[in-house]
PDB file of N, CA and C in Angstrom:
ATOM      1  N   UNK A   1       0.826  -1.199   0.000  1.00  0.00           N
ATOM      2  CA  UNK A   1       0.000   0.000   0.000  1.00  0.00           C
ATOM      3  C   UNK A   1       0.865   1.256   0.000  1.00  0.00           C
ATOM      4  N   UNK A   2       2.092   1.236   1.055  1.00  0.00           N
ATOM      5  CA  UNK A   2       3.029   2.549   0.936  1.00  0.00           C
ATOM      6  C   UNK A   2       3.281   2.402  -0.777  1.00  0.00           C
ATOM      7  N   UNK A   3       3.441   1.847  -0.996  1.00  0.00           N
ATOM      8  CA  UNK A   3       4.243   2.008  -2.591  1.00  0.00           C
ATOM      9  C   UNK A   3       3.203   2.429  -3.521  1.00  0.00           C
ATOM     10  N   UNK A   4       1.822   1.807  -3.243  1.00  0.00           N
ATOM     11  CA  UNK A   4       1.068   2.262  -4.241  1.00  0.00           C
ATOM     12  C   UNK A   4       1.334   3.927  -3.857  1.00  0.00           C
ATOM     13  N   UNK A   5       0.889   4.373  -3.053  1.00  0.00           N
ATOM     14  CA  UNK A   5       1.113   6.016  -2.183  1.00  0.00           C
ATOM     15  C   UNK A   5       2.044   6.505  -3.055  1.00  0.00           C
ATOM     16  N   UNK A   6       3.383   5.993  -2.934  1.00  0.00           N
ATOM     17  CA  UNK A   6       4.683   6.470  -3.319  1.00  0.00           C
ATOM     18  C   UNK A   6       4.614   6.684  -4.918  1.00  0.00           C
ATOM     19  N   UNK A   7       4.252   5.535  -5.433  1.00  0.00           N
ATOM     20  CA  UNK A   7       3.815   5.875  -6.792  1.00  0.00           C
ATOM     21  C   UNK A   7       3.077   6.793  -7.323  1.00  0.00           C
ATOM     22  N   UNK A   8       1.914   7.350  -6.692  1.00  0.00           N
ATOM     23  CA  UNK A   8       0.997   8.064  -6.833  1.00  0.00           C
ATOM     24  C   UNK A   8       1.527   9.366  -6.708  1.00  0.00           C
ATOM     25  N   UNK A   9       2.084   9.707  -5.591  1.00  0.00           N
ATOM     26  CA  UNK A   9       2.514  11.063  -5.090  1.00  0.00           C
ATOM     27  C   UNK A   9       3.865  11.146  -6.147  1.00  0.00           C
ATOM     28  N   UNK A  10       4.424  10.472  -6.241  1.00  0.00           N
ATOM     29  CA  UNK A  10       5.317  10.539  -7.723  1.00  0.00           C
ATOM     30  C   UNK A  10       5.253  10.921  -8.799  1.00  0.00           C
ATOM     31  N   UNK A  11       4.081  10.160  -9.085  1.00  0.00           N
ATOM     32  CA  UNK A  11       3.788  10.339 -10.591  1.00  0.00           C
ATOM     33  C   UNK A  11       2.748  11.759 -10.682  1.00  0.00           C
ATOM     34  N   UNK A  12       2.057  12.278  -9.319  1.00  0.00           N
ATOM     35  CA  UNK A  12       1.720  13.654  -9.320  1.00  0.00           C
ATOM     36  C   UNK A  12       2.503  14.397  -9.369  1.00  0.00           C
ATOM     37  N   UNK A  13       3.469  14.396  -8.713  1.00  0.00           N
ATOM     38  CA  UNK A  13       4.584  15.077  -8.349  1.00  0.00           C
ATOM     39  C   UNK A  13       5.402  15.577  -9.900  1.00  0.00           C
ATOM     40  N   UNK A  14       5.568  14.346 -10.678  1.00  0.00           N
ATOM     41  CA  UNK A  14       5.926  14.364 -12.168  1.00  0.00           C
ATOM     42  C   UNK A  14       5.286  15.517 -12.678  1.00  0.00           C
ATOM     43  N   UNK A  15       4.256  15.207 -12.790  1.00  0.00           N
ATOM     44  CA  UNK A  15       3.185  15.646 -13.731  1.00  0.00           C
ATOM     45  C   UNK A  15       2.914  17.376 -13.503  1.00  0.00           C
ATOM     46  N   UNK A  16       2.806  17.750 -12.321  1.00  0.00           N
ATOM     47  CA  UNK A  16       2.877  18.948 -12.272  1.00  0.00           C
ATOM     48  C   UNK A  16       4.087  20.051 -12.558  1.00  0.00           C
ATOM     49  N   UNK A  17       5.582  18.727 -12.353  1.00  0.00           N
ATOM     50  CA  UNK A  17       6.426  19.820 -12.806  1.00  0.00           C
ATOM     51  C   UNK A  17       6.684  19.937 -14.301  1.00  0.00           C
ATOM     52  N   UNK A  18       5.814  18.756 -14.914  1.00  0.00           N
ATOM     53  CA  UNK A  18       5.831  18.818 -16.117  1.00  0.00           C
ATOM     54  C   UNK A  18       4.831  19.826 -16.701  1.00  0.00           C
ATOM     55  N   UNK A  19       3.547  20.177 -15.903  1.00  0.00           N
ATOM     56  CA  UNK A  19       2.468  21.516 -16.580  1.00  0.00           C
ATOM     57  C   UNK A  19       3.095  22.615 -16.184  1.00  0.00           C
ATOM     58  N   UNK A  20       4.412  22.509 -14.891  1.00  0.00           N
ATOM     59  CA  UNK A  20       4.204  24.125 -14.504  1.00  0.00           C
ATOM     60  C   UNK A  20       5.503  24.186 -15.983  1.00  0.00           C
ATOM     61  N   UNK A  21       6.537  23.407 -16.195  1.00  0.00           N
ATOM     62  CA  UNK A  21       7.693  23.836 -17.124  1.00  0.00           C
ATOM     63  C   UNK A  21       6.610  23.990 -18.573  1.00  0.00           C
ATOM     64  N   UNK A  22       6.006  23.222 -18.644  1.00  0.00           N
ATOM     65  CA  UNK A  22       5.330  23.579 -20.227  1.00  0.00           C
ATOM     66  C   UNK A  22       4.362  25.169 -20.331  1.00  0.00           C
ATOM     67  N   UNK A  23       3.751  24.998 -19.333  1.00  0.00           N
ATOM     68  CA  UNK A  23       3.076  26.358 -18.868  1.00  0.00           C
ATOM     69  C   UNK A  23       4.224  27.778 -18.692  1.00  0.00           C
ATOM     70  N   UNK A  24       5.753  27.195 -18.500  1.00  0.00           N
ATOM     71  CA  UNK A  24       6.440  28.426 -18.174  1.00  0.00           C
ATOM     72  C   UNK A  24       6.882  28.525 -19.586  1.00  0.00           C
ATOM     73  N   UNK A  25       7.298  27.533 -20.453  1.00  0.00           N
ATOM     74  CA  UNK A  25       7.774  27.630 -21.833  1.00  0.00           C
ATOM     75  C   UNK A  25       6.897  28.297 -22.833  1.00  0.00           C
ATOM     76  N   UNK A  26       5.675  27.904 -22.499  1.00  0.00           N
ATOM     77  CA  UNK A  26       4.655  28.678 -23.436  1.00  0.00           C
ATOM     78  C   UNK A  26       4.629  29.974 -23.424  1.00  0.00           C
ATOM     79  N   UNK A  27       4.195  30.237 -22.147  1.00  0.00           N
ATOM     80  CA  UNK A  27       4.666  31.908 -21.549  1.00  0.00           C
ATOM     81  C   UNK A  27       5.857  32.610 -22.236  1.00  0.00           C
ATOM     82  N   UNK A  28       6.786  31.561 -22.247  1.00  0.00           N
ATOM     83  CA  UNK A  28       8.425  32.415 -22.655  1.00  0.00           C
ATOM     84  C   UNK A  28       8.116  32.202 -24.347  1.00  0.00           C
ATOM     85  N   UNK A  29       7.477  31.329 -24.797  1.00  0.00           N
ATOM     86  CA  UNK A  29       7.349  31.072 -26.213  1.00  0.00           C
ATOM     87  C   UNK A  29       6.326  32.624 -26.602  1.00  0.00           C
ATOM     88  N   UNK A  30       5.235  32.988 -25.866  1.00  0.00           N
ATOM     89  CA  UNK A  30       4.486  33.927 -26.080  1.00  0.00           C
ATOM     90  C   UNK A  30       5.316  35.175 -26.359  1.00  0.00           C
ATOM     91  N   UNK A  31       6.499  35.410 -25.191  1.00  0.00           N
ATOM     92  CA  UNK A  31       6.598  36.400 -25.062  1.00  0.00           C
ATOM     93  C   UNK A  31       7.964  36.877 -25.870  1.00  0.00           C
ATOM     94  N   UNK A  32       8.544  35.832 -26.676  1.00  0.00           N
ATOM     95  CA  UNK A  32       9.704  35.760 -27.751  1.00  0.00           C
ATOM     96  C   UNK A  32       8.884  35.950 -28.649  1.00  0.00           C
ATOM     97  N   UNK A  33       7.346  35.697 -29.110  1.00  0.00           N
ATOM     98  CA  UNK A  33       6.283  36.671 -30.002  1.00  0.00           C
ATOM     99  C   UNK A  33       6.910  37.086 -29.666  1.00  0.00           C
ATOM    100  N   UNK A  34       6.169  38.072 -28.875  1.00  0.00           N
ATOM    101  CA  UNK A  34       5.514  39.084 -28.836  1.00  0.00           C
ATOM    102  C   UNK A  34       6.973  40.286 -29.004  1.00  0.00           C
ATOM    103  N   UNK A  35       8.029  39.742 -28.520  1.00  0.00           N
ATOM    104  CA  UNK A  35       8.906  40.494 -28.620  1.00  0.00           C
ATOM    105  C   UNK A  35       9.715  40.824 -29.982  1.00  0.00           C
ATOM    106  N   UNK A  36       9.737  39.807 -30.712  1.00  0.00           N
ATOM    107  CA  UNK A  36      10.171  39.791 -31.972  1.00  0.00           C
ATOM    108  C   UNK A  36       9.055  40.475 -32.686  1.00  0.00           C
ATOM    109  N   UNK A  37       7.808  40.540 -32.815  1.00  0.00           N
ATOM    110  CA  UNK A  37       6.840  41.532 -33.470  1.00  0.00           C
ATOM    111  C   UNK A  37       7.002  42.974 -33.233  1.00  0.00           C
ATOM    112  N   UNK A  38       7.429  43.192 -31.466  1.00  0.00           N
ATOM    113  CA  UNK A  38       8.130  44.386 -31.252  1.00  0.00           C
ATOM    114  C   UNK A  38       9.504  44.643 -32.243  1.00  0.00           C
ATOM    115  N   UNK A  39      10.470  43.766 -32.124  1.00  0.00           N
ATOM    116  CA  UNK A  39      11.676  44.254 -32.743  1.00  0.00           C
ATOM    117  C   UNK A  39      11.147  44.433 -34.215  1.00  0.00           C
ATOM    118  N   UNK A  40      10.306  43.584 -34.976  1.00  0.00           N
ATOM    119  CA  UNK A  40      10.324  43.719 -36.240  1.00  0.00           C
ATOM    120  C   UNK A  40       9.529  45.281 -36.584  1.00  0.00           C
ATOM    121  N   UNK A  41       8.868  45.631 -35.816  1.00  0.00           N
ATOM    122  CA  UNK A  41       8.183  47.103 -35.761  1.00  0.00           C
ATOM    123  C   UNK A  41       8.929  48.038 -35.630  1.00  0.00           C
ATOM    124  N   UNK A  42      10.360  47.977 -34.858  1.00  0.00           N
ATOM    125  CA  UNK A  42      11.632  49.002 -34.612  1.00  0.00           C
ATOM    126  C   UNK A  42      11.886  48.787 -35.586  1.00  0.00           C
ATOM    127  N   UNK A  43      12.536  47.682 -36.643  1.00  0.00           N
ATOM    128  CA  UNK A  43      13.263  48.018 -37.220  1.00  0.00           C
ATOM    129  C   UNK A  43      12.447  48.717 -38.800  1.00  0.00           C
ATOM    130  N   UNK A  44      11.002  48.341 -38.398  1.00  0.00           N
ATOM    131  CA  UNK A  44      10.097  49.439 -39.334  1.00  0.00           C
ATOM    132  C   UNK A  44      10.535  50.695 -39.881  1.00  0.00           C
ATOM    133  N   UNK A  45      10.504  50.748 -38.690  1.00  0.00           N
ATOM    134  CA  UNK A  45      10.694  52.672 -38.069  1.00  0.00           C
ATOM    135  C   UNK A  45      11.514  53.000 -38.615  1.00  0.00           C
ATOM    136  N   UNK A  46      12.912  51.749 -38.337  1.00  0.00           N
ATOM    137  CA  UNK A  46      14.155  52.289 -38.527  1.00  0.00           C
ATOM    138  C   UNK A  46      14.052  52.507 -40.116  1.00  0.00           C
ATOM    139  N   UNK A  47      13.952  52.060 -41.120  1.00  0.00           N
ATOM    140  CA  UNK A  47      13.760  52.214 -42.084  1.00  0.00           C
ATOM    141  C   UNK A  47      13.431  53.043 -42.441  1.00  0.00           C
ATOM    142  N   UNK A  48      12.030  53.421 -42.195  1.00  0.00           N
ATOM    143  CA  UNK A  48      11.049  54.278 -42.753  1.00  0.00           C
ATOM    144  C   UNK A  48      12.192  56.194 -42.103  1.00  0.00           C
ATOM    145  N   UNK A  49      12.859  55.930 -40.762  1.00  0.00           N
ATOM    146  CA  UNK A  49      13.357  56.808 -40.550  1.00  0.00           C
ATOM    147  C   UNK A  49      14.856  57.371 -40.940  1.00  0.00           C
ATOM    148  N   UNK A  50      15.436  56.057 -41.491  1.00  0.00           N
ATOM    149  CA  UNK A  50      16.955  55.982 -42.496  1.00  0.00           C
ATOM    150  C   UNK A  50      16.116  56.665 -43.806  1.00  0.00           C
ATOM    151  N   UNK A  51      15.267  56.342 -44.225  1.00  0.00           N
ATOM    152  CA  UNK A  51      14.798  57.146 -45.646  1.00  0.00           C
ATOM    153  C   UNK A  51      14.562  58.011 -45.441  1.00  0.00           C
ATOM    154  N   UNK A  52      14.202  58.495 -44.723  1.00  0.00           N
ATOM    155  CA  UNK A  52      14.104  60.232 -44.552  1.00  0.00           C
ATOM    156  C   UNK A  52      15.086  60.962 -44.051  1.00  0.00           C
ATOM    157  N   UNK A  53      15.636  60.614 -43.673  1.00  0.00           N
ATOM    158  CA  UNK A  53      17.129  60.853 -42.980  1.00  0.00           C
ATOM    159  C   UNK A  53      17.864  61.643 -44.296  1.00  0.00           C
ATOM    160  N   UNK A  54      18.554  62.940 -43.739  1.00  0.00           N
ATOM    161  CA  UNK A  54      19.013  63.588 -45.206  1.00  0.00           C
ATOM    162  C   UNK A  54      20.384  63.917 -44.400  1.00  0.00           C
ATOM    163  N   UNK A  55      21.163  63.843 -43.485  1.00  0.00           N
ATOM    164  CA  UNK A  55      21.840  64.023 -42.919  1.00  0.00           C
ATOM    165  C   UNK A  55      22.693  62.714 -41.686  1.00  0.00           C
ATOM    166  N   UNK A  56      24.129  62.858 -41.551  1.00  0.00           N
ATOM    167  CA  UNK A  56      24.416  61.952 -40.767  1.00  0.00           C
ATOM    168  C   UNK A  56      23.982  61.581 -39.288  1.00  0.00           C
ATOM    169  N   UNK A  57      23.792  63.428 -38.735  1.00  0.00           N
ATOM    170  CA  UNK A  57      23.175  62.920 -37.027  1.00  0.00           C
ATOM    171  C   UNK A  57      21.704  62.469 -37.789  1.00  0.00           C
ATOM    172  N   UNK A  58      21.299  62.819 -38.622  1.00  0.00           N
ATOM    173  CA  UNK A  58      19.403  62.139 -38.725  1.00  0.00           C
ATOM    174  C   UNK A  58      19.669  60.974 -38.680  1.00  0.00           C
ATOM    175  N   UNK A  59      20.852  60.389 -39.188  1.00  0.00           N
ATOM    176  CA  UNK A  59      20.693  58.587 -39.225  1.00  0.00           C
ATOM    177  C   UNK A  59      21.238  57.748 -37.805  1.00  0.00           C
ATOM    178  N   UNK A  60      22.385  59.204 -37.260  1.00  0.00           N
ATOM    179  CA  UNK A  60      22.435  58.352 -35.836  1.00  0.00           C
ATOM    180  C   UNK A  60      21.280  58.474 -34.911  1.00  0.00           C
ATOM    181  N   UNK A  61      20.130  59.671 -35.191  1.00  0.00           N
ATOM    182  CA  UNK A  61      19.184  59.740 -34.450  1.00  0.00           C
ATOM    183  C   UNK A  61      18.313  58.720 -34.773  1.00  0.00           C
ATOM    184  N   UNK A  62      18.200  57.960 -35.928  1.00  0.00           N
ATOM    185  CA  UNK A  62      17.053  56.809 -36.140  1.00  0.00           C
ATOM    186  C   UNK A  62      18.099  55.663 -35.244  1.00  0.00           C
ATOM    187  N   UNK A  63      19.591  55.680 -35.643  1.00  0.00           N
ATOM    188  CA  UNK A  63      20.105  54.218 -34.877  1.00  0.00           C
ATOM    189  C   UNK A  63      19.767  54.263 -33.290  1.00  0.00           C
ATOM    190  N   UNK A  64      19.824  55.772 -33.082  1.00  0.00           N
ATOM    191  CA  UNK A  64      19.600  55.322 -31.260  1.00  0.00           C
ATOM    192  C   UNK A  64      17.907  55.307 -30.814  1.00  0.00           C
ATOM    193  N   UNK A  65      17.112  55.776 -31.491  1.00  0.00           N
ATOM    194  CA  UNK A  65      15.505  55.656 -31.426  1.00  0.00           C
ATOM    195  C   UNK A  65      15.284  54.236 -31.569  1.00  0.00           C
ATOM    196  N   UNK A  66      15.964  53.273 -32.521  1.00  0.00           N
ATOM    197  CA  UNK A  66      16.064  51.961 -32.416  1.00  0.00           C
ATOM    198  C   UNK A  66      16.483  51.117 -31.618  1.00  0.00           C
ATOM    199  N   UNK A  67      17.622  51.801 -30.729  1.00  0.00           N
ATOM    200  CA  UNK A  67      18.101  50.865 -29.931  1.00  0.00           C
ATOM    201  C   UNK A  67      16.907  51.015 -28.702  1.00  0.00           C
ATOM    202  N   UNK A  68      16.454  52.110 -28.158  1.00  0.00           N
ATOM    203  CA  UNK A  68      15.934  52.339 -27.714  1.00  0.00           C
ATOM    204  C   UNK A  68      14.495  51.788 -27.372  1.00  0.00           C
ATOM    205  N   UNK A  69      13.905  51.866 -28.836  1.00  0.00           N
ATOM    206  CA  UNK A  69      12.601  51.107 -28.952  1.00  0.00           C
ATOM    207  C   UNK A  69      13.306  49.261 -28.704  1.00  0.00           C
ATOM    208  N   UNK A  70      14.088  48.623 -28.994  1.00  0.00           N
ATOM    209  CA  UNK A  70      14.358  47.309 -28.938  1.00  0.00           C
ATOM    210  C   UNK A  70      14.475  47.255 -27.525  1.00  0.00           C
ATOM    211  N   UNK A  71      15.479  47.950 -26.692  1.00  0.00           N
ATOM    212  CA  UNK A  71      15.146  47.840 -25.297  1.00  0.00           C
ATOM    213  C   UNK A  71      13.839  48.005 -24.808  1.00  0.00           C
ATOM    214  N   UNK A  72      12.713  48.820 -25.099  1.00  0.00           N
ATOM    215  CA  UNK A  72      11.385  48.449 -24.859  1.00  0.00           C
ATOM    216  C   UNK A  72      10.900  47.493 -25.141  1.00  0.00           C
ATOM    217  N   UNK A  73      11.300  46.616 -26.061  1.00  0.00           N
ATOM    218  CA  UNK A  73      10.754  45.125 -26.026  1.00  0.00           C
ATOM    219  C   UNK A  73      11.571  44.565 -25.557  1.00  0.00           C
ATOM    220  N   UNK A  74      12.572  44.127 -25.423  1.00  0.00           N
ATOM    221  CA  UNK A  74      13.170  43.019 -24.245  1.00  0.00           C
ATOM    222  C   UNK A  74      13.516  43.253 -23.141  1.00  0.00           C
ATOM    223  N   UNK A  75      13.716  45.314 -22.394  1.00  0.00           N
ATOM    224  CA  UNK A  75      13.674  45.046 -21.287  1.00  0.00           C
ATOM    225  C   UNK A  75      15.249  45.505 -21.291  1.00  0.00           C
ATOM    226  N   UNK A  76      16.385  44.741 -22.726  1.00  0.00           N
ATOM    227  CA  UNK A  76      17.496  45.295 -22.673  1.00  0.00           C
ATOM    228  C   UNK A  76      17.846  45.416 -23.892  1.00  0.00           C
ATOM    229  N   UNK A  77      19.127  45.941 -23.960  1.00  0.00           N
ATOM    230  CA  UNK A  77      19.678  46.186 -25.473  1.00  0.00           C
ATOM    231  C   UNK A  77      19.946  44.679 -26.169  1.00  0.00           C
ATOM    232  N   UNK A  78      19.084  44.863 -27.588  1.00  0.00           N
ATOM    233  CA  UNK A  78      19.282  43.615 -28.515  1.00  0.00           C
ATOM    234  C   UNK A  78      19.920  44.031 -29.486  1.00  0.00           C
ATOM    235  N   UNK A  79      20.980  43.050 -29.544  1.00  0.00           N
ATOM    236  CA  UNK A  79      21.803  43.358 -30.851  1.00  0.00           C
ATOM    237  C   UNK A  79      21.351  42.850 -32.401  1.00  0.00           C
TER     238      UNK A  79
END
């Protein structure tokens, strides 16, 4: 009877660290979206703001508005 127990509380035991890691991966899978839709939107910008750019500080002002916006999606600087 202990063993059936032991088995049981085991194989619960399994199982939940297996929903909480899939449940945390999904989360991190969501949020590598969501973050890469962010970066791909900076580097929109960046574009749309290198073409208008008629001058050299205009183009370092789009490179650092970019770095900038990319740290708003991850939180830190992405290279």
């Amino acid at each position: 009877m202990k063993t059936a127990i032991a088995i049981t509380l085991t194989i619960l035991f399994m199982s939940s660290c297996y929903t909480t890691s899939y449940q945390q991966r999904l989360r991190q899978h969501k949020q590598n979206e969501g973050c890469n839709r962010c970066r791909s939107q900076c580097s929109q910008d960046k574009m749309s703001c290198n073409f208008g750019a008629k001058t050299i500080e205009e183009e370092y002002t789009c490179k650092v508005e970019w770095k900038q916006c990319t740290v708003s999606c991850y939180g830190r600087e992405y290279v």
